[in-house]
N, C-alpha and C. Protein backbone atom coordinates (compact mmCIF):
# COMPACT_ATOMS: atom_id res chain seq x y z
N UNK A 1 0.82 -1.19 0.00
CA UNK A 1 0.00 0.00 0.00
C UNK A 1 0.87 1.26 0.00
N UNK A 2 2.23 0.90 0.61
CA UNK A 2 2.74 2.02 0.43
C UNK A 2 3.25 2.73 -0.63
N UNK A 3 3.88 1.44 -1.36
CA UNK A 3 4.31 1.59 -2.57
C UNK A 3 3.23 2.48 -3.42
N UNK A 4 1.74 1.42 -3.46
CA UNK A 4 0.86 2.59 -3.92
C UNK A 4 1.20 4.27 -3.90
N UNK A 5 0.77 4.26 -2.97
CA UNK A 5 0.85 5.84 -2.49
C UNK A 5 2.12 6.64 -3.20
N UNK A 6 3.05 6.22 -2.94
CA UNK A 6 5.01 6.41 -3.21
C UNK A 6 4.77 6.37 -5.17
N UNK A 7 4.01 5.84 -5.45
CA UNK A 7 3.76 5.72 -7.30
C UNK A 7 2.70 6.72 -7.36
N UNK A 8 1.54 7.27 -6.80
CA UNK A 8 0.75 7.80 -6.73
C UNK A 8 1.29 9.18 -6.91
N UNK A 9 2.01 9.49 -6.16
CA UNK A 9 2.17 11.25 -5.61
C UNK A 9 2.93 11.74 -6.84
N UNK A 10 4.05 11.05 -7.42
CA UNK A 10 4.91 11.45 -8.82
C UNK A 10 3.52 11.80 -9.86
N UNK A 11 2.52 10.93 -10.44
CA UNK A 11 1.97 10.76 -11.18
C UNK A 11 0.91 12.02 -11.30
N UNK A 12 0.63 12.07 -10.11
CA UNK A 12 -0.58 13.26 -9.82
C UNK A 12 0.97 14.93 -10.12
N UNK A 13 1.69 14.58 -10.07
CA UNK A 13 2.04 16.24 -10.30
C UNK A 13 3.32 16.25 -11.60
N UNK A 14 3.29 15.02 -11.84
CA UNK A 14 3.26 14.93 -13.46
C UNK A 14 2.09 15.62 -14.02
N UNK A 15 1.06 14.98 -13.67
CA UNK A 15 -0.52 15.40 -14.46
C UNK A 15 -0.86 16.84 -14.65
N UNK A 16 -0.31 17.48 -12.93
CA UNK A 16 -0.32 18.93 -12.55
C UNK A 16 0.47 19.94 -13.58
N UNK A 17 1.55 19.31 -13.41
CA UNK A 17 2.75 20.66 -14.20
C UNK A 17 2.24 20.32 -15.86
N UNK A 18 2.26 19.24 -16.69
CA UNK A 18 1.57 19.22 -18.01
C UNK A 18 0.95 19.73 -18.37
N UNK A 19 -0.44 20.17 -17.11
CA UNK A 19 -1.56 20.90 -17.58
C UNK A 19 -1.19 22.40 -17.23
N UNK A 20 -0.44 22.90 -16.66
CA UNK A 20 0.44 24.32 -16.74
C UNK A 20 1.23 24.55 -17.22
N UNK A 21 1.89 23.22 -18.36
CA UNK A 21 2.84 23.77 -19.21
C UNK A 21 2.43 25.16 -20.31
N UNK A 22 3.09 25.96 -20.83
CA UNK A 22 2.49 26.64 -22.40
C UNK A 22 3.54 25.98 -23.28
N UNK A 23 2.66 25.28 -24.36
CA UNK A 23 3.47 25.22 -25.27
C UNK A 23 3.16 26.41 -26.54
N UNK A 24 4.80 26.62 -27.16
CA UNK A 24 5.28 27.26 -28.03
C UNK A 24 5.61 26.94 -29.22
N UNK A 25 4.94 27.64 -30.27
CA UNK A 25 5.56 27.21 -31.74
C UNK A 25 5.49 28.72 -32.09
N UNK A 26 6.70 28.78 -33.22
CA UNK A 26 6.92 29.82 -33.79
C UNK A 26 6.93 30.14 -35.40
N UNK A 27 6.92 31.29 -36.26
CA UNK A 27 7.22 30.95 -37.65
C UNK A 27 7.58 32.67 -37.59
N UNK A 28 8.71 32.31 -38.77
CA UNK A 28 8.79 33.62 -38.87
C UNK A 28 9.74 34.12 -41.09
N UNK A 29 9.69 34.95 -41.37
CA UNK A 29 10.25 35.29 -42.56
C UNK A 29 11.70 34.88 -42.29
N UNK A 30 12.53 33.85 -43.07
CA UNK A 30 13.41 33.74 -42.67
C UNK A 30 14.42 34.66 -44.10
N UNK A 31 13.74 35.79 -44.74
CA UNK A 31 14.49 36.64 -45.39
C UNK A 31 14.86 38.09 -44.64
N UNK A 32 14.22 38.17 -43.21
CA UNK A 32 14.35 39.45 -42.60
C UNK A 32 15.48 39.19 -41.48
N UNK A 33 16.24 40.43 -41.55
CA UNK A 33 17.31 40.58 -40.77
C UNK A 33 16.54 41.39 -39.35
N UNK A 34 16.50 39.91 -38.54
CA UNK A 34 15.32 41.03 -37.11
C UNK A 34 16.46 41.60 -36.38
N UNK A 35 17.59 41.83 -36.34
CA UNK A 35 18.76 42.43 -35.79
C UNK A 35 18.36 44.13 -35.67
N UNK A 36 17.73 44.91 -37.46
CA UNK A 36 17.58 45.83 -37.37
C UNK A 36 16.25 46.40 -36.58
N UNK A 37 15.42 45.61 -36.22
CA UNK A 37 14.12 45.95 -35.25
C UNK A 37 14.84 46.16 -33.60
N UNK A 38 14.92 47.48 -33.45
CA UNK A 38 15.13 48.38 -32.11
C UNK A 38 13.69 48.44 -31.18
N UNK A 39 12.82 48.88 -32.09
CA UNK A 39 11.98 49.85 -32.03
C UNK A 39 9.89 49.22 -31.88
N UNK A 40 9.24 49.47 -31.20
CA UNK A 40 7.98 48.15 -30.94
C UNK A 40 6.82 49.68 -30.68
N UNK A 41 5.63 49.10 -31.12
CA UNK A 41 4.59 50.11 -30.74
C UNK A 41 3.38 48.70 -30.69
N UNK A 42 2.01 48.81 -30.36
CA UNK A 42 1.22 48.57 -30.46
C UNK A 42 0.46 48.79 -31.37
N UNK A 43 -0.37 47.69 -32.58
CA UNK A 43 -1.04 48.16 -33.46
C UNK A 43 -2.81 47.52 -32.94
N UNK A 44 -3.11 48.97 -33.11
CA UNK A 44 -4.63 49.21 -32.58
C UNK A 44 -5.11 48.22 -33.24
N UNK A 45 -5.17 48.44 -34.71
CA UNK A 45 -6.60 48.10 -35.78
C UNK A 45 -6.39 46.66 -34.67
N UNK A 46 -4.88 45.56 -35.04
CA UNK A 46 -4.93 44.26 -34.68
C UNK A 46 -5.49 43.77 -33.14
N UNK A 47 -5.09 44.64 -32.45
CA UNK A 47 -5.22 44.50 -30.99
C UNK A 47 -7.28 44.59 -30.92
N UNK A 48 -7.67 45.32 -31.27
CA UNK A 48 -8.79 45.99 -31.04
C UNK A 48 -9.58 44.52 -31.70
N UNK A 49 -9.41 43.93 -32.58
CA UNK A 49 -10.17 42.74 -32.97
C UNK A 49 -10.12 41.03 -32.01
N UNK A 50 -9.48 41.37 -31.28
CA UNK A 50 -8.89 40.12 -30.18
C UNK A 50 -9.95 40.08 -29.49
N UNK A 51 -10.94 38.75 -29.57
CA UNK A 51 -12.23 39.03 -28.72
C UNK A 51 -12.10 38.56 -27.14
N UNK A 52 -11.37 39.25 -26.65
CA UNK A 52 -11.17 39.30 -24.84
C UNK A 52 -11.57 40.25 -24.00
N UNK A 53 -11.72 40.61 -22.93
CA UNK A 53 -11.42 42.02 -22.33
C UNK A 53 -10.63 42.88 -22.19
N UNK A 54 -11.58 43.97 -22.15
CA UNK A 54 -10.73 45.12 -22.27
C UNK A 54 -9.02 44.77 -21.08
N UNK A 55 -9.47 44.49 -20.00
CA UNK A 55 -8.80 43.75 -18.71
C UNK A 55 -7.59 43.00 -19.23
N UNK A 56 -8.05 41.76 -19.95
CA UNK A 56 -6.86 41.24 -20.06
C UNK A 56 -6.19 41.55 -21.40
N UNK A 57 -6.89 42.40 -22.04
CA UNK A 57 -6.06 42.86 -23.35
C UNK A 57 -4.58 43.63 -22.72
N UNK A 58 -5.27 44.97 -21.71
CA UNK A 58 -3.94 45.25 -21.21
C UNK A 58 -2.92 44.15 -20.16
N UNK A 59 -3.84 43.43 -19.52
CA UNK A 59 -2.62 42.53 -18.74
C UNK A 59 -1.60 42.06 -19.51
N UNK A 60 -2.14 41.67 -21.26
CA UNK A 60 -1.21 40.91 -22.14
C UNK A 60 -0.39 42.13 -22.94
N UNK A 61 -0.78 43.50 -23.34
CA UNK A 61 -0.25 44.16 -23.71
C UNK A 61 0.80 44.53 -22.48
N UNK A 62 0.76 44.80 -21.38
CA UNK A 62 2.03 45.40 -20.33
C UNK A 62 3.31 43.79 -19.97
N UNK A 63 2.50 42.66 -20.27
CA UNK A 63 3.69 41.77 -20.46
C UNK A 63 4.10 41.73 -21.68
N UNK A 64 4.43 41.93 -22.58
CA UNK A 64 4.36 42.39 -23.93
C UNK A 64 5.39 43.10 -23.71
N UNK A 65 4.88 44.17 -23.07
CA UNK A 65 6.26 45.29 -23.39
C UNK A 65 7.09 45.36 -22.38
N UNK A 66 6.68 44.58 -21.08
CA UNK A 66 7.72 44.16 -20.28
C UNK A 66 8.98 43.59 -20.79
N UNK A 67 8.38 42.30 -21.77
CA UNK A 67 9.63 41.16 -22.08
C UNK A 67 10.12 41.93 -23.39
N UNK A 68 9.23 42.60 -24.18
CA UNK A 68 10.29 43.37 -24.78
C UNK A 68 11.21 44.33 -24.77
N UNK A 69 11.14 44.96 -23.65
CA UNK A 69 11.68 46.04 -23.00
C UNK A 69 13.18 45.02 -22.31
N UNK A 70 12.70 43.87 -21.90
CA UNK A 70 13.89 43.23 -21.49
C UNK A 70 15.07 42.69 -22.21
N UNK A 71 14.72 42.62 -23.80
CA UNK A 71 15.02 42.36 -24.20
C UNK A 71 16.52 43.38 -25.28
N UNK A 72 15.75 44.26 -25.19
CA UNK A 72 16.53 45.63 -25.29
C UNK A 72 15.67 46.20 -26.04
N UNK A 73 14.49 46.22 -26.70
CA UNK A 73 13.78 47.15 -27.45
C UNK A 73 13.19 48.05 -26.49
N UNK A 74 12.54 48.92 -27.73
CA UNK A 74 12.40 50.40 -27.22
C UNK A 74 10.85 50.22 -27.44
N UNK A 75 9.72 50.91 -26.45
CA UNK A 75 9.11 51.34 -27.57
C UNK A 75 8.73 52.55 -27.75
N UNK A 76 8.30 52.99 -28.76
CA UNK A 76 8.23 54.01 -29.87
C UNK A 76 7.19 54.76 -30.21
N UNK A 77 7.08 55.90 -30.54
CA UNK A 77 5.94 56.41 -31.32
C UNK A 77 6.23 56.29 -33.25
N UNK A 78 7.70 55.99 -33.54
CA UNK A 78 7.85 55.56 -34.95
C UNK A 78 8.63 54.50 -34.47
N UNK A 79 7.50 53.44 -34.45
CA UNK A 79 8.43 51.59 -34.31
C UNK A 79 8.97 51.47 -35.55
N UNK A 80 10.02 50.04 -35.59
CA UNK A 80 10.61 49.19 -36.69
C UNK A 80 9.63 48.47 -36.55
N UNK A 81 8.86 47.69 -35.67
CA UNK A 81 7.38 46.62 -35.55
C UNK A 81 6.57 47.02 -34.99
N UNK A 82 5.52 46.58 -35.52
CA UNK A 82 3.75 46.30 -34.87
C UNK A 82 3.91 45.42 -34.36
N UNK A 83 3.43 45.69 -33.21
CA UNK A 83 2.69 44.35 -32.01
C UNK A 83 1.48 44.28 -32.47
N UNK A 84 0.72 43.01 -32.65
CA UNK A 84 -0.52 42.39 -32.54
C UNK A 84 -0.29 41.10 -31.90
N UNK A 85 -1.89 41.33 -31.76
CA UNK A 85 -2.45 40.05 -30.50
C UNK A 85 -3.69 39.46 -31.43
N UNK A 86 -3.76 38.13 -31.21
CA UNK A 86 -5.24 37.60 -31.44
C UNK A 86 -5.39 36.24 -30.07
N UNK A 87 -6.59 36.15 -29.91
CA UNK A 87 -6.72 34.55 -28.68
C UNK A 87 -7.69 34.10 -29.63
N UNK A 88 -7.87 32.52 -29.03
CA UNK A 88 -9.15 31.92 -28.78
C UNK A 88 -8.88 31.17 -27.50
N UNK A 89 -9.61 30.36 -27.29
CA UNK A 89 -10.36 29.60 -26.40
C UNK A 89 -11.24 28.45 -26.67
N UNK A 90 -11.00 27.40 -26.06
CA UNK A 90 -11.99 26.08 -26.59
C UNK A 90 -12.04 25.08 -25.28
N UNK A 91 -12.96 24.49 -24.81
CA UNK A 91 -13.17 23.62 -23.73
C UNK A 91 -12.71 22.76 -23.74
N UNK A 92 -12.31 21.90 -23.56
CA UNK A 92 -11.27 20.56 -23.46
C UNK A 92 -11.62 19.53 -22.37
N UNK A 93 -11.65 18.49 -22.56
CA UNK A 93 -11.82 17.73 -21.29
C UNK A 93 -10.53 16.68 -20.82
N UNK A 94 -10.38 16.18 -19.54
CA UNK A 94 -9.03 14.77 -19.42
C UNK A 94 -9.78 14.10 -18.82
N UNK A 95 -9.28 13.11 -19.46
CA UNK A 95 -9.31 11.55 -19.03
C UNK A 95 -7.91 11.15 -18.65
N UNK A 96 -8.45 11.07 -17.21
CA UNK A 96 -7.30 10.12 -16.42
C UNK A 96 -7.67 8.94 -15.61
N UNK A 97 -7.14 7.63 -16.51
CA UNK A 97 -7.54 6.45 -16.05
C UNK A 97 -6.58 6.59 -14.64
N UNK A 98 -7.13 5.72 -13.63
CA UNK A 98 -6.30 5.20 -11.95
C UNK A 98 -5.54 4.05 -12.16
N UNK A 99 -5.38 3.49 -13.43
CA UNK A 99 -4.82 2.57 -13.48
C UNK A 99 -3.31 2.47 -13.71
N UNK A 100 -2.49 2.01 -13.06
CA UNK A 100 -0.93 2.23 -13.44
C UNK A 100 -0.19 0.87 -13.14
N UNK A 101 0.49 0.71 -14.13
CA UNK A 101 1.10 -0.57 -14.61
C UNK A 101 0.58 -1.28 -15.05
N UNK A 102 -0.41 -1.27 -15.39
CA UNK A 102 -1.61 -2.18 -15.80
C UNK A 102 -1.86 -2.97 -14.70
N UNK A 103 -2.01 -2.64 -13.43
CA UNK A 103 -2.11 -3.07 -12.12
C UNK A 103 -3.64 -1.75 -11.88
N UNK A 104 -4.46 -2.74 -11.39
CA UNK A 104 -5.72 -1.44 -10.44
C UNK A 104 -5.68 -2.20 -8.99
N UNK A 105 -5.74 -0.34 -8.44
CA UNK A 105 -4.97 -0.75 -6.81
C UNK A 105 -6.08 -0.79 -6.04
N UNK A 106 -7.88 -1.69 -6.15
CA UNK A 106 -8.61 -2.23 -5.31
C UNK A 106 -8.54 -1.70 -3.77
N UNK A 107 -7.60 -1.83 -3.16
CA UNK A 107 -6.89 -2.08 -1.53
C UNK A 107 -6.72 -0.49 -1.61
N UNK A 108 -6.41 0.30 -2.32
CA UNK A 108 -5.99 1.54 -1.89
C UNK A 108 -6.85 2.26 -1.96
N UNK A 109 -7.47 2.29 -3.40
CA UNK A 109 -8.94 3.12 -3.28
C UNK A 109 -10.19 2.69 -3.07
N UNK A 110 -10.32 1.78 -2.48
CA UNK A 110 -11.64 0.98 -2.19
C UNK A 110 -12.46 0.65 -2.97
N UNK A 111 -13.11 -0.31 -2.91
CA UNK A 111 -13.83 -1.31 -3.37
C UNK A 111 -15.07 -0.34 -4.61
N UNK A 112 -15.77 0.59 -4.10
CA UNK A 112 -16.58 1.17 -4.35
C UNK A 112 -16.43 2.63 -4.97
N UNK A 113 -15.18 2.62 -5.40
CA UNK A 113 -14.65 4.21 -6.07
C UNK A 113 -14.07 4.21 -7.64
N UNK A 114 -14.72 5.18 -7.73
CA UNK A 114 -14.51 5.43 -9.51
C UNK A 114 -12.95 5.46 -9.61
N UNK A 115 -12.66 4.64 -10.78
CA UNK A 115 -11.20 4.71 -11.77
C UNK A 115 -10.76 5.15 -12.48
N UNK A 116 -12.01 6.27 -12.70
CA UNK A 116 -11.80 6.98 -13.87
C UNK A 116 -12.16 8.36 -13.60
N UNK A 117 -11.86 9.34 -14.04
CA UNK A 117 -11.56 10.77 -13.24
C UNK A 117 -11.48 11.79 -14.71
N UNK A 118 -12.78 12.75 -14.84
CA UNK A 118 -12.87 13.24 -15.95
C UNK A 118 -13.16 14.86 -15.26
N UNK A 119 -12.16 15.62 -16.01
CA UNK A 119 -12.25 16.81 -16.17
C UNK A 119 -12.05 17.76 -16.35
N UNK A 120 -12.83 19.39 -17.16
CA UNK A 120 -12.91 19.77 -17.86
C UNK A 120 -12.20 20.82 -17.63
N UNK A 121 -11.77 21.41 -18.49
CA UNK A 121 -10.39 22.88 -18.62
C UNK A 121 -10.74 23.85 -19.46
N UNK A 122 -10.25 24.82 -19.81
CA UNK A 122 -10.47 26.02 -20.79
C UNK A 122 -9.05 25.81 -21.13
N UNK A 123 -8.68 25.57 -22.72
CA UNK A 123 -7.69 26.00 -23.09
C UNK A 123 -7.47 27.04 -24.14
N UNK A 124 -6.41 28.17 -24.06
CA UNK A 124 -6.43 29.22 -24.67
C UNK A 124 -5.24 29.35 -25.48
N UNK A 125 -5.01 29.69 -26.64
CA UNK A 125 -4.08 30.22 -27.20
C UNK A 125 -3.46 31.77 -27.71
N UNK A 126 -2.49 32.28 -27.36
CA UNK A 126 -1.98 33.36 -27.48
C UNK A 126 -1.33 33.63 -28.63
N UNK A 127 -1.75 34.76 -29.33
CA UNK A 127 -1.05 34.67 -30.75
C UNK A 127 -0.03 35.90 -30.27
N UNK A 128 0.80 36.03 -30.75
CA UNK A 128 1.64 37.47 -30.98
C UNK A 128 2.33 37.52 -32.63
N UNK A 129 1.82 38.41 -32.95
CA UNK A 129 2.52 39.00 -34.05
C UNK A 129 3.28 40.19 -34.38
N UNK A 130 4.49 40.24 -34.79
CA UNK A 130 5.20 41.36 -35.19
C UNK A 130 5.11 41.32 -36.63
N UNK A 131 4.89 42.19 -37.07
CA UNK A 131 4.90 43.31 -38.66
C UNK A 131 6.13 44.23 -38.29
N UNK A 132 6.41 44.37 -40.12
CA UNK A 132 7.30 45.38 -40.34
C UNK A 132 6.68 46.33 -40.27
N UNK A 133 7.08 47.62 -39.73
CA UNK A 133 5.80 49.07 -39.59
C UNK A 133 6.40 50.07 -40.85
N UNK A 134 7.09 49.40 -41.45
CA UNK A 134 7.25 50.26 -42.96
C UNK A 134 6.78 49.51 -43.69
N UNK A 135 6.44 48.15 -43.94
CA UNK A 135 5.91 47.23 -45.23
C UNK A 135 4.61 46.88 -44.26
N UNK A 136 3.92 46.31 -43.24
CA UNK A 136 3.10 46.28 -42.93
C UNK A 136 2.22 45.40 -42.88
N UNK A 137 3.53 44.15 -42.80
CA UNK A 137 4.07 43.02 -42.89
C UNK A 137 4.07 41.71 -41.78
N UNK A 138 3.33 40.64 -41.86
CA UNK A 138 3.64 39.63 -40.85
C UNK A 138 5.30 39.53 -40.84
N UNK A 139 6.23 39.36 -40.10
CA UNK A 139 7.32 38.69 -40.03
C UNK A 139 7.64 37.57 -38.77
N UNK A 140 7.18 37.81 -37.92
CA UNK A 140 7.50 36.89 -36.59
C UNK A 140 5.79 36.28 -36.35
N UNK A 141 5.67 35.57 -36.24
CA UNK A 141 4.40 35.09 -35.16
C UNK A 141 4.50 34.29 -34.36
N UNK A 142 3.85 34.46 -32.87
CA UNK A 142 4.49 33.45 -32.10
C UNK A 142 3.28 32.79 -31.36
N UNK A 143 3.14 31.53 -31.12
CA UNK A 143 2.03 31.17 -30.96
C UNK A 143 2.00 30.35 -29.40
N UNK A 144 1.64 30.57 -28.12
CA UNK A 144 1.18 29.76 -27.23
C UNK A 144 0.11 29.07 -26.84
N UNK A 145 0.34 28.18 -26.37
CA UNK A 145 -1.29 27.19 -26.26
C UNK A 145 -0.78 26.81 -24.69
N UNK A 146 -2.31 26.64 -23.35
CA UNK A 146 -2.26 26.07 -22.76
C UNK A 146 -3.55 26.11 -21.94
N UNK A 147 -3.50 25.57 -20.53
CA UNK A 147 -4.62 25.81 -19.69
C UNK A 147 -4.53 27.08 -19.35
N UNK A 148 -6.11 27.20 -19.10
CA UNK A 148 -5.88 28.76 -18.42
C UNK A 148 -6.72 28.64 -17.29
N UNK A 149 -6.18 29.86 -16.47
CA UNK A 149 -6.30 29.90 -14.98
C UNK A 149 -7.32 30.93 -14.89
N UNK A 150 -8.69 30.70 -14.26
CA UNK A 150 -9.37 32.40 -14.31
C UNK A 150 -9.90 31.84 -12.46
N UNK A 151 -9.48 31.29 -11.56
CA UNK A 151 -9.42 31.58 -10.21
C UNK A 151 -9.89 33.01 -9.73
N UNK A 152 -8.51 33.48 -10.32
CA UNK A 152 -8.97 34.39 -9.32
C UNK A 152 -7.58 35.59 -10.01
N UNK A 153 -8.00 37.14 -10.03
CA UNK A 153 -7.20 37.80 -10.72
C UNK A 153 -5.55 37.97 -10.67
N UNK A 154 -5.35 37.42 -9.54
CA UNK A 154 -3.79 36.84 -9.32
C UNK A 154 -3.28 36.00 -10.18
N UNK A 155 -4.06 35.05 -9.95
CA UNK A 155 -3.67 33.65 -10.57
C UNK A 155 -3.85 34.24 -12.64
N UNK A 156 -5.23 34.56 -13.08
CA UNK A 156 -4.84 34.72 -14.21
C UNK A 156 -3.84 35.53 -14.78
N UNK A 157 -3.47 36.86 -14.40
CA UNK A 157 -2.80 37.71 -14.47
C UNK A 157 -1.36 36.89 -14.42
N UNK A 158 -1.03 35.97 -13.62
CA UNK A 158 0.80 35.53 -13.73
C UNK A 158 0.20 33.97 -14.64
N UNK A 159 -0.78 33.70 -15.09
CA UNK A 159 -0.66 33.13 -16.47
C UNK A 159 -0.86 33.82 -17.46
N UNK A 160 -1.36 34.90 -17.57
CA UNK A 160 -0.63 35.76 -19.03
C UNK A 160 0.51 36.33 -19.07
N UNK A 161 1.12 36.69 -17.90
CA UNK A 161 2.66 36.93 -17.79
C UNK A 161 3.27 35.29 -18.34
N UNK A 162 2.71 34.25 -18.03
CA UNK A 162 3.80 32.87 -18.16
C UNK A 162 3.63 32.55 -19.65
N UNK A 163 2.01 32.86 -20.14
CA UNK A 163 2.50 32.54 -21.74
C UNK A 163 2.83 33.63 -22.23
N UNK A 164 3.14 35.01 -21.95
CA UNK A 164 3.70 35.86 -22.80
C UNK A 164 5.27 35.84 -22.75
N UNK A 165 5.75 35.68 -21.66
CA UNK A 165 7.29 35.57 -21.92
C UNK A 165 7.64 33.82 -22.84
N UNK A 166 6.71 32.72 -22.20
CA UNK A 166 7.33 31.64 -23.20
C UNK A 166 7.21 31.97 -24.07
N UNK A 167 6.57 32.94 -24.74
CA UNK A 167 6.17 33.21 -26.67
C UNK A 167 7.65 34.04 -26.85
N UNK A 168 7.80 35.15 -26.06
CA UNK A 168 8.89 36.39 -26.88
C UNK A 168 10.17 35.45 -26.53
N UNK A 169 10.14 34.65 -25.37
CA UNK A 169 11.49 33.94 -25.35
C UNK A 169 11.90 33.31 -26.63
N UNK A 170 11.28 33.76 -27.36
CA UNK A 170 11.52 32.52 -28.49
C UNK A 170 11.86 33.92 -30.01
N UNK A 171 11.86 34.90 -29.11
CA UNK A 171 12.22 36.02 -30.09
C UNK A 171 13.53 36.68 -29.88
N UNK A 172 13.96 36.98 -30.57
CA UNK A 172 14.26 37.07 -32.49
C UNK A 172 14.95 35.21 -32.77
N UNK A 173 14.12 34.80 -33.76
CA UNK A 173 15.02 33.47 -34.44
C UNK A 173 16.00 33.38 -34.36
N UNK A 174 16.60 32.64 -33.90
CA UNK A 174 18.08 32.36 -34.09
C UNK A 174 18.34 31.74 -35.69
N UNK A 175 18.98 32.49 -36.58
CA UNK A 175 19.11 32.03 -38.35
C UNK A 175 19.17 30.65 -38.11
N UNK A 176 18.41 30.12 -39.19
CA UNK A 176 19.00 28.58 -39.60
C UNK A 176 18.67 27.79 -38.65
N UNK A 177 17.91 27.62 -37.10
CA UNK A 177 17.23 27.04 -36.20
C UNK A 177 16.07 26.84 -36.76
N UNK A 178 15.34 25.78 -36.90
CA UNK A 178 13.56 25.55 -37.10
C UNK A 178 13.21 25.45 -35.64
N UNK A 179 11.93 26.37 -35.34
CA UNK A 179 11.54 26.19 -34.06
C UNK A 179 10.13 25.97 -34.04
């Protein structure tokens, strides 16, 4: 039984951190030299079509220019890039069988308890896009996907800080890397 338990506790926060991972994919023009982009503003038209709140539009716009600001850009009233944003959102459900090793542990969870454990999440994806602000231009897009947290305004607020830096971490391409 103990063993149970001792296999149990890994598994449950395996399950935990997976479902708080963000994953990241990226694409970007691999004919632009992003070396010469200093310079970042916000583009309204794009931002303004992102169907979220007003609320978390800015929570995601001030991490935005946090991690780009960390990065060494400026921003600008005449940028080298447009920032845009787009989300969605879609319901998702898990299935997590109790079964492990192909062993069911009877003795641990009793006779009379479900093995099967279903339930439901909101998952969201974060788009970011940079344009050239002289051609007017997709060049970078960076895309996060994960669970999202709406608890409580703490909690969502440092998950749009967590998928906005995994997205810009992944900015400027490194040449000749597929990411």
């Amino acid at each position: 039984m103990k063993i149970a338990k001792l296999l149990f506790l890994p598994i449950i926060a395996l399950i935990i951190t997976s479902c708080s991972s963000v994953r990241v994919v990226t694409d970007y023009d691999t004919k632009v030299d992003f070396n010469k982009y200093k310079t970042f503003a916000f583009y309204k038209k794009g931002i303004d079509k992102a169907a979220i709140s007003d609320l978390d539009k800015k929570r995601i716009l001030r991490a935005i220019e946090q991690e780009l600001i960390a990065k060494g850009m400026t921003k600008s009233t005449s940028p080298d890039v447009l920032v845009s944003l787009f989300t969605k959102s879609r319901e998702r459900i898990n299935v997590n069988d109790n079964m492990y090793g192909g062993f069911y542990y009877p003795y641990y969870y009793g006779m009379n308890m479900n093995r099967v454990n279903v339930s439901q999440y909101t998952e969201g994806t974060l788009f970011i896009d940079l344009l050239d602000a002289e051609k007017k231009e997709l060049v970078w897009q960076g895309v996060g996907t994960g669970g999202l947290s709406i608890s409580s305004v703490e909690r969502k607020e440092a998950r749009i800080k967590e998928f906005v830096k995994e997205i810009i971490a992944k900015y400027p391409p490194e040449s000749g890397k597929k990411q």
